[in-house]
PDB file of N, CA and C in Angstrom:
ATOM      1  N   UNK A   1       8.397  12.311  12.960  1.00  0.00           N
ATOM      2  CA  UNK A   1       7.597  12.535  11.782  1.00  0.00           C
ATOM      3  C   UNK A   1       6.207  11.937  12.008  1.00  0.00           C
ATOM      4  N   UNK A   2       5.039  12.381  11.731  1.00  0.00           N
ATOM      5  CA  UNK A   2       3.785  12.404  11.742  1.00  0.00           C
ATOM      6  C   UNK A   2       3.373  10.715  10.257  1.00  0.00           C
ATOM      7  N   UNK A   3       2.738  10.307  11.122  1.00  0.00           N
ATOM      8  CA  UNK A   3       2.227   9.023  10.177  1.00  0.00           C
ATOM      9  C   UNK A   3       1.020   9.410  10.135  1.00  0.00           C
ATOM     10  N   UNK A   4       0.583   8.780   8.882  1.00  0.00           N
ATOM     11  CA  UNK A   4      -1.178   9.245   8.457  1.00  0.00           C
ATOM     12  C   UNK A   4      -1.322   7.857   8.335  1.00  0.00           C
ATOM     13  N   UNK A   5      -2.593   7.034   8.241  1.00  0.00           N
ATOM     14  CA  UNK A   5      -3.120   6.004   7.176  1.00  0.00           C
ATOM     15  C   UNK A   5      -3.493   5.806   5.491  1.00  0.00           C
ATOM     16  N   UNK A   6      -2.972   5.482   5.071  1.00  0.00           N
ATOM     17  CA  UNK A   6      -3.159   5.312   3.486  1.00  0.00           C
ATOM     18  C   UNK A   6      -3.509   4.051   2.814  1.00  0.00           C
ATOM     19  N   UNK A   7      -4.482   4.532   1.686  1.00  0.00           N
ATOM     20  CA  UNK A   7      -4.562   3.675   0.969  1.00  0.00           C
ATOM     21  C   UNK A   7      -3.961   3.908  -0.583  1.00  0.00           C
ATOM     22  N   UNK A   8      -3.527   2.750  -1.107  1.00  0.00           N
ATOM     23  CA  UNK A   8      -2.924   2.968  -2.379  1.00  0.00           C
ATOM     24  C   UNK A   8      -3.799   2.106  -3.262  1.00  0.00           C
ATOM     25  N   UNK A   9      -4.287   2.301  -4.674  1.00  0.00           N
ATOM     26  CA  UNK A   9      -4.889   1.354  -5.318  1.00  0.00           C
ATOM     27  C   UNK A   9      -3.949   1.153  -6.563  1.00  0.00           C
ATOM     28  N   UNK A  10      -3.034   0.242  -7.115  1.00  0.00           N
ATOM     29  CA  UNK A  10      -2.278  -0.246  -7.853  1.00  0.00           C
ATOM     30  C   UNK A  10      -2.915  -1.064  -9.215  1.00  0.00           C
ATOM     31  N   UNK A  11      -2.296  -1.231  -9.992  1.00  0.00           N
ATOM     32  CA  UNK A  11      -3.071  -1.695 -11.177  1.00  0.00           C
ATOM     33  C   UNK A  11      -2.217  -3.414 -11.381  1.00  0.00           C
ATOM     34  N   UNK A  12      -3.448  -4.186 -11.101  1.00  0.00           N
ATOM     35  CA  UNK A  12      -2.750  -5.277 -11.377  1.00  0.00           C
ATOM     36  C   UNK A  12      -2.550  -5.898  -9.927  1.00  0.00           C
ATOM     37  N   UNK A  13      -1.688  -7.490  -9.829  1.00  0.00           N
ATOM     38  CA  UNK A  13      -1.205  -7.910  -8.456  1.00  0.00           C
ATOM     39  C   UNK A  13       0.303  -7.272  -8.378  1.00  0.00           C
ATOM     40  N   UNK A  14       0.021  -6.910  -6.804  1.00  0.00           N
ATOM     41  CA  UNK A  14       1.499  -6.768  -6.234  1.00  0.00           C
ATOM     42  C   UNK A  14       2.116  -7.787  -5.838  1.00  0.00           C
ATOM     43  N   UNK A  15       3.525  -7.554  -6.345  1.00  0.00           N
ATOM     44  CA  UNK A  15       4.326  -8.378  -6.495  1.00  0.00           C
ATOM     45  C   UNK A  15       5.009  -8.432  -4.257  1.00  0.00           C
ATOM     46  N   UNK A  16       4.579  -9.931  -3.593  1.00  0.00           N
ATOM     47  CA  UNK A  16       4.521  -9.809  -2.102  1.00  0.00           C
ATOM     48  C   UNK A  16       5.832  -8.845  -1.673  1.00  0.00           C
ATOM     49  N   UNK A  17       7.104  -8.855  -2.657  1.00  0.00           N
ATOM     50  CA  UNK A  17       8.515  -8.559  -1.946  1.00  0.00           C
ATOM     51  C   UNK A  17       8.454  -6.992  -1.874  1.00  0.00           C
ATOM     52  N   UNK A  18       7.816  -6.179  -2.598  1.00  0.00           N
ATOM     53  CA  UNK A  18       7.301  -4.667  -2.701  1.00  0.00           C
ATOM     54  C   UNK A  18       7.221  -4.601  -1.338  1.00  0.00           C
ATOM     55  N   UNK A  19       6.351  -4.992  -0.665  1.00  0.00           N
ATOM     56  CA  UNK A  19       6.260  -4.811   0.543  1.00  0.00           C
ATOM     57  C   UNK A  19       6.979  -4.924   1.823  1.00  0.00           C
ATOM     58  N   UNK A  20       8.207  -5.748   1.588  1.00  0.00           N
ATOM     59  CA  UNK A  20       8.927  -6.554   2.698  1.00  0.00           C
ATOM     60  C   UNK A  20       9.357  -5.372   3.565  1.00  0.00           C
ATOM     61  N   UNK A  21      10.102  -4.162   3.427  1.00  0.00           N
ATOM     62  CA  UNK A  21      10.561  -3.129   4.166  1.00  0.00           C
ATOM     63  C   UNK A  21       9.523  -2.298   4.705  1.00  0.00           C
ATOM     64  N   UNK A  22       8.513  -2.540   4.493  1.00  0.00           N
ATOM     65  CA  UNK A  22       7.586  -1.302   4.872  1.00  0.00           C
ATOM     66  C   UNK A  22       6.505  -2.425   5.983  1.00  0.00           C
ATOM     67  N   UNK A  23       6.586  -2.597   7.272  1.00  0.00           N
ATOM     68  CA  UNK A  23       6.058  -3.458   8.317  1.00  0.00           C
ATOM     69  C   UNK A  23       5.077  -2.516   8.300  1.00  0.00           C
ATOM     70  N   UNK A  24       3.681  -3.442   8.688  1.00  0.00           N
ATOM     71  CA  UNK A  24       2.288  -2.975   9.049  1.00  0.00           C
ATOM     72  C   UNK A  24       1.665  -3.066   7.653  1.00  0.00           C
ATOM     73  N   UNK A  25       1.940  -2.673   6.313  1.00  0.00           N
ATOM     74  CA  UNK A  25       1.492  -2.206   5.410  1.00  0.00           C
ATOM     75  C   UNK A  25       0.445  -3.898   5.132  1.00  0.00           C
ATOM     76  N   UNK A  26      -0.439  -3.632   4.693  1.00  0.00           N
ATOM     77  CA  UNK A  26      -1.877  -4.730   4.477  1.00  0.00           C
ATOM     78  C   UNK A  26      -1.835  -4.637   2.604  1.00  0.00           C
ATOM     79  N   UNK A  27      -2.285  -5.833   2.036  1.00  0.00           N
ATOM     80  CA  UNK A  27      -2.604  -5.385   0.875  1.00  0.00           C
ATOM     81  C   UNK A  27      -3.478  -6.757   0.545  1.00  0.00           C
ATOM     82  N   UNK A  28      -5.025  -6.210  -0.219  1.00  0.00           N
ATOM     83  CA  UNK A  28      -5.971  -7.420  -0.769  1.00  0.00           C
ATOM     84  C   UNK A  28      -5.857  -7.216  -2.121  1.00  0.00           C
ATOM     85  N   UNK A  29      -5.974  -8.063  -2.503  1.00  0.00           N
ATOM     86  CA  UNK A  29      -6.203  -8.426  -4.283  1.00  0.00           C
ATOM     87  C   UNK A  29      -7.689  -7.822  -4.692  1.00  0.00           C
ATOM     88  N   UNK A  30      -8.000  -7.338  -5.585  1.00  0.00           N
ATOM     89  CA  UNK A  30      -9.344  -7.223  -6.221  1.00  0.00           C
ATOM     90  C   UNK A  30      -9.339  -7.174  -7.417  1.00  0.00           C
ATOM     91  N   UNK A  31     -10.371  -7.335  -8.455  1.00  0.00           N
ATOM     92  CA  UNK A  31     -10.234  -8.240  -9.543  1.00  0.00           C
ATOM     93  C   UNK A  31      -9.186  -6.426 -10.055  1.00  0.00           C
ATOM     94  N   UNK A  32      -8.611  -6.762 -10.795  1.00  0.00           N
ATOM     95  CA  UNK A  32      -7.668  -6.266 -11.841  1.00  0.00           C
ATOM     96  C   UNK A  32      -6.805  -4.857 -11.018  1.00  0.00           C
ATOM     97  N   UNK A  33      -6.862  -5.118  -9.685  1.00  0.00           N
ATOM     98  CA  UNK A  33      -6.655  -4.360  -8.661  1.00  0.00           C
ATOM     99  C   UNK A  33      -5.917  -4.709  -7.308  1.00  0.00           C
ATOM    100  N   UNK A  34      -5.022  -4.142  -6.999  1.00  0.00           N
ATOM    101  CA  UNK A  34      -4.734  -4.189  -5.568  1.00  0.00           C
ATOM    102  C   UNK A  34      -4.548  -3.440  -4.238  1.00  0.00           C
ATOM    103  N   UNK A  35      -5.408  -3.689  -3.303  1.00  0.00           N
ATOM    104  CA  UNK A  35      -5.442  -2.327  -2.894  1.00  0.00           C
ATOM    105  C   UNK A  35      -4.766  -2.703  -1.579  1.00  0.00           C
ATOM    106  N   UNK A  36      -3.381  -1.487  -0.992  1.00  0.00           N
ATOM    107  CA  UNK A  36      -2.425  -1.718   0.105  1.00  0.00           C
ATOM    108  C   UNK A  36      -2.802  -0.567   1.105  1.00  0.00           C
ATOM    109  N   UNK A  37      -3.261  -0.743   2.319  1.00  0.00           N
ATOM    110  CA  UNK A  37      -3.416   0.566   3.480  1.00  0.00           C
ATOM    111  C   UNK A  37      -2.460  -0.421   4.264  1.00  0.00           C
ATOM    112  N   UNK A  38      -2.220   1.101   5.042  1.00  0.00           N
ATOM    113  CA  UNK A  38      -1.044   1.118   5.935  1.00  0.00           C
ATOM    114  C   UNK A  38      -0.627   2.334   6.662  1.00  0.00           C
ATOM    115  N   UNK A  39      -0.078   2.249   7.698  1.00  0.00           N
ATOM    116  CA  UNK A  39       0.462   3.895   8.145  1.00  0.00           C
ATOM    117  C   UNK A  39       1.679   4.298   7.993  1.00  0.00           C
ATOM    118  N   UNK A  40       2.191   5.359   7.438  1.00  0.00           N
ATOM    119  CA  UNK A  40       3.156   5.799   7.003  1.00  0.00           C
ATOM    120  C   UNK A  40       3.346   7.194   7.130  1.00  0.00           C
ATOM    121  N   UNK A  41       4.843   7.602   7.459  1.00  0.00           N
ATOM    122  CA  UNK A  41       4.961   8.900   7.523  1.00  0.00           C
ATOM    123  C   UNK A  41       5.535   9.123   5.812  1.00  0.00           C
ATOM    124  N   UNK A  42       5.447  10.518   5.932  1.00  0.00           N
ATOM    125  CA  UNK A  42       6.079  10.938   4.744  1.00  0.00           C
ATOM    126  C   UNK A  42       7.254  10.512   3.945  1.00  0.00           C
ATOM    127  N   UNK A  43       8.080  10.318   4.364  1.00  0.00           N
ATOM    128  CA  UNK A  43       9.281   9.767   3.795  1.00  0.00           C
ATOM    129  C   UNK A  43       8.785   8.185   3.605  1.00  0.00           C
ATOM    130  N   UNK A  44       8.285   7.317   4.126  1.00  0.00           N
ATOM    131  CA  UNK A  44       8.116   5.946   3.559  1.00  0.00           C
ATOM    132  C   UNK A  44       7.292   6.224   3.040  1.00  0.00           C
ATOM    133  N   UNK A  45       6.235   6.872   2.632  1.00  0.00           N
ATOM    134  CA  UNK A  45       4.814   6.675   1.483  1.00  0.00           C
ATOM    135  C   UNK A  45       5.769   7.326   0.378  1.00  0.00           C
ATOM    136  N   UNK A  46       6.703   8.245   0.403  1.00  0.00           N
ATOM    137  CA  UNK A  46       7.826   8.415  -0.736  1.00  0.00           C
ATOM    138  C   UNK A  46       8.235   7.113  -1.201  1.00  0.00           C
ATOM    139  N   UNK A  47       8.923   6.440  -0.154  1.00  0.00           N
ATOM    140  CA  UNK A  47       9.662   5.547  -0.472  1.00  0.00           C
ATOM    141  C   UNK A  47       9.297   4.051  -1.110  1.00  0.00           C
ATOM    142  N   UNK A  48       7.713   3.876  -0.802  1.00  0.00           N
ATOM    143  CA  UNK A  48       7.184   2.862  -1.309  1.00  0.00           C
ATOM    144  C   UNK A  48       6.522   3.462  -2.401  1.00  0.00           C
ATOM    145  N   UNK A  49       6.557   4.917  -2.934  1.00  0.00           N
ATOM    146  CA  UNK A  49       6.515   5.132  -4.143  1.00  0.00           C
ATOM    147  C   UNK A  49       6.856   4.892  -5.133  1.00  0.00           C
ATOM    148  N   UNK A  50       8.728   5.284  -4.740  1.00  0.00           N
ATOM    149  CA  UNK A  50       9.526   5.250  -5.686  1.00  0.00           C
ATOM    150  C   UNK A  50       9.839   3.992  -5.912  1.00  0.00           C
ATOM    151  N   UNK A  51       9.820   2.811  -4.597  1.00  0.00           N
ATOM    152  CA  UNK A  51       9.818   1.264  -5.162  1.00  0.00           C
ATOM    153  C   UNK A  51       9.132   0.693  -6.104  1.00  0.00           C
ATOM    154  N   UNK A  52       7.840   1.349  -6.084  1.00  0.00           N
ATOM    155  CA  UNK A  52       6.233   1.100  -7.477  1.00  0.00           C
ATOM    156  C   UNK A  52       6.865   1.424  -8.224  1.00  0.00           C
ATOM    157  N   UNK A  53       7.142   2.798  -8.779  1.00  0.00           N
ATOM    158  CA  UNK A  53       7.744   3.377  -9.832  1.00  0.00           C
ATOM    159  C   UNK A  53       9.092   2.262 -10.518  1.00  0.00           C
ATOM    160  N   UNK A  54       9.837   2.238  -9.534  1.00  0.00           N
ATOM    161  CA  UNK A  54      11.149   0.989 -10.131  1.00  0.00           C
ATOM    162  C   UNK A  54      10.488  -0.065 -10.478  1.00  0.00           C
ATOM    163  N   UNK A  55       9.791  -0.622 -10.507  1.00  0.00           N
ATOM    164  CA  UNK A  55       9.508  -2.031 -10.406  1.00  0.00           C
ATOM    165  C   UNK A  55       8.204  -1.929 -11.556  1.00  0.00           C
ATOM    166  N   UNK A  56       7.832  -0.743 -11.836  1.00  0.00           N
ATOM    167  CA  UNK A  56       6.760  -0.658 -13.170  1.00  0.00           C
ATOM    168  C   UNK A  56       5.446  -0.936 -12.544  1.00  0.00           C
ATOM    169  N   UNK A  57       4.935  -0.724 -11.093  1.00  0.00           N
ATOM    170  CA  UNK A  57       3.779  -0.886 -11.014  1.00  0.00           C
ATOM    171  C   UNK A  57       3.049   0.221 -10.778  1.00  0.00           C
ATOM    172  N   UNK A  58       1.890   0.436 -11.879  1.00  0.00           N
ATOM    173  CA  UNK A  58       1.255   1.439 -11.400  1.00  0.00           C
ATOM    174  C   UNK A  58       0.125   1.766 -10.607  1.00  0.00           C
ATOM    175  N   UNK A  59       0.661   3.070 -10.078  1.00  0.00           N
ATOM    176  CA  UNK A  59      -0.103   3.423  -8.863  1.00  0.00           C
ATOM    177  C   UNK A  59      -1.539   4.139 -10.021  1.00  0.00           C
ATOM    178  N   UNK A  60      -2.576   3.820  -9.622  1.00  0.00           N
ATOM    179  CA  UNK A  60      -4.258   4.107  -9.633  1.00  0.00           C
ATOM    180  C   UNK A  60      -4.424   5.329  -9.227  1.00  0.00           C
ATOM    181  N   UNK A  61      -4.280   5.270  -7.406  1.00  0.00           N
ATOM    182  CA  UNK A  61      -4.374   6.052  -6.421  1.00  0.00           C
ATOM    183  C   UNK A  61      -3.820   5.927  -5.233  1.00  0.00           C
ATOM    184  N   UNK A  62      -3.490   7.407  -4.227  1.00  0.00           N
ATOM    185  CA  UNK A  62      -3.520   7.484  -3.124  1.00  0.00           C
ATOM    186  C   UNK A  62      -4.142   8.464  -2.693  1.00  0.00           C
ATOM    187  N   UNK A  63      -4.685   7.476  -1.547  1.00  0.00           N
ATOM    188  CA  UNK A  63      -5.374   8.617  -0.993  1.00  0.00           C
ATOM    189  C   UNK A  63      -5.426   8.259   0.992  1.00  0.00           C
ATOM    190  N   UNK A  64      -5.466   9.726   1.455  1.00  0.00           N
ATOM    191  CA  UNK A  64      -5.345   9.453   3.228  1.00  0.00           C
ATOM    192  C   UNK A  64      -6.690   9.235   3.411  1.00  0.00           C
ATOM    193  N   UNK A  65      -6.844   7.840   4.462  1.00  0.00           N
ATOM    194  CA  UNK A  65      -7.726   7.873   5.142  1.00  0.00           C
ATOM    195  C   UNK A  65      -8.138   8.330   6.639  1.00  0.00           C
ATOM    196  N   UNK A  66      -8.664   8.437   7.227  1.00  0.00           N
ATOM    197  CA  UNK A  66      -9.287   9.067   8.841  1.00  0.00           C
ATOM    198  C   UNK A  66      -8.785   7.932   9.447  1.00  0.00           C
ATOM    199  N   UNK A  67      -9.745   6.646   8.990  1.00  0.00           N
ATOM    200  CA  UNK A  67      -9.818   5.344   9.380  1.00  0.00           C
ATOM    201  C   UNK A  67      -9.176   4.353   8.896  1.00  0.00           C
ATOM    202  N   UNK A  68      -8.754   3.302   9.437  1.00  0.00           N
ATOM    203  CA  UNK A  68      -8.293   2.281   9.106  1.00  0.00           C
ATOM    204  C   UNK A  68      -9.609   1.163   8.442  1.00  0.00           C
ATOM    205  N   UNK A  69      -8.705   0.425   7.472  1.00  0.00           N
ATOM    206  CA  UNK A  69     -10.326  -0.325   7.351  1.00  0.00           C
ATOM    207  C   UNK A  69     -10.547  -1.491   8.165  1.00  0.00           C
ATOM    208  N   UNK A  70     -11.623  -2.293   8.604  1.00  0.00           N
ATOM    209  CA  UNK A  70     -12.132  -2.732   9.130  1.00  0.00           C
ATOM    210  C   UNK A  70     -11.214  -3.976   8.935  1.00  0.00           C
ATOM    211  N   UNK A  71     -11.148  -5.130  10.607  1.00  0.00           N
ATOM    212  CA  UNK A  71     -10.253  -6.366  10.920  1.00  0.00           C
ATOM    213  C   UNK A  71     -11.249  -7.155   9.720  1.00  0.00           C
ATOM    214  N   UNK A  72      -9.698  -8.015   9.199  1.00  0.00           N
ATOM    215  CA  UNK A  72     -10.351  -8.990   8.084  1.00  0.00           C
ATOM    216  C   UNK A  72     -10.937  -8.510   6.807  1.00  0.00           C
ATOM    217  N   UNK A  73     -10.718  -7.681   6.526  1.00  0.00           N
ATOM    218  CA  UNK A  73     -11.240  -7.009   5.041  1.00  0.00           C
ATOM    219  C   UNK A  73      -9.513  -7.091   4.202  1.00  0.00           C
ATOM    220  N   UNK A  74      -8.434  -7.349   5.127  1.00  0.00           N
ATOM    221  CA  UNK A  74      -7.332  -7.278   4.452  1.00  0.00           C
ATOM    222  C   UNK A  74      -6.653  -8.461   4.525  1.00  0.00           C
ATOM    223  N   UNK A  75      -5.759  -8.235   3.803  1.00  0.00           N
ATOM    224  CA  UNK A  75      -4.741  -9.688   4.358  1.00  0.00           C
ATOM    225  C   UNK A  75      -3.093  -9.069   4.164  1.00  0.00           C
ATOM    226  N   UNK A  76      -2.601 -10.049   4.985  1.00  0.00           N
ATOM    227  CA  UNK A  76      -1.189  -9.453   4.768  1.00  0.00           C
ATOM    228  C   UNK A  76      -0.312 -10.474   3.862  1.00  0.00           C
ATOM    229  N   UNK A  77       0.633  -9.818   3.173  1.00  0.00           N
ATOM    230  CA  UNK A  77       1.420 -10.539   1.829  1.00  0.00           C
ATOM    231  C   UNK A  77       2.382 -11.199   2.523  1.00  0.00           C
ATOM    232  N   UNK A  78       2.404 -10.519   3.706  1.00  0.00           N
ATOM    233  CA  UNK A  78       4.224 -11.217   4.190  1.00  0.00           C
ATOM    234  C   UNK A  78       4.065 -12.606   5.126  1.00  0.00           C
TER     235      UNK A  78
END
């Protein structure tokens, strides 16, 4: 299966354990915002969907990027 890069923008802080199954995935805090890129094929950008969805956090946006963003603009939760 084909992985793209993504970014997700979430409303609010993510909660760090959202993330634990999905390795590589980055996520920074911004004020009333959190924003997670990462590469993912189809079935896990599902799957860390439907984990948002369970857990009541809402997704803002997704959207594919070309690029990854730049070393140190992120941090990792785990």
């Amino acid at each position: 299966m084909i992985s793209r890069y993504y970014e997700l923008r979430l409303v609010g802080a993510l909660p760090p354990e959202v993330l634990v199954d999905f390795e590589g995935l980055k996520a920074a805090p911004e004020p009333a915002t959190t924003v997670v890129h990462g590469e993912l094929d189809q079935a896990a950008l599902n799957g860390l969907l439907a984990r948002l969805e369970l857990l009541g956090v809402q997704v803002r946006e997704v959207r594919r990027l070309h690029d990854p963003p730049t070393p140190g603009s992120m941090v990792n939760l785990r």
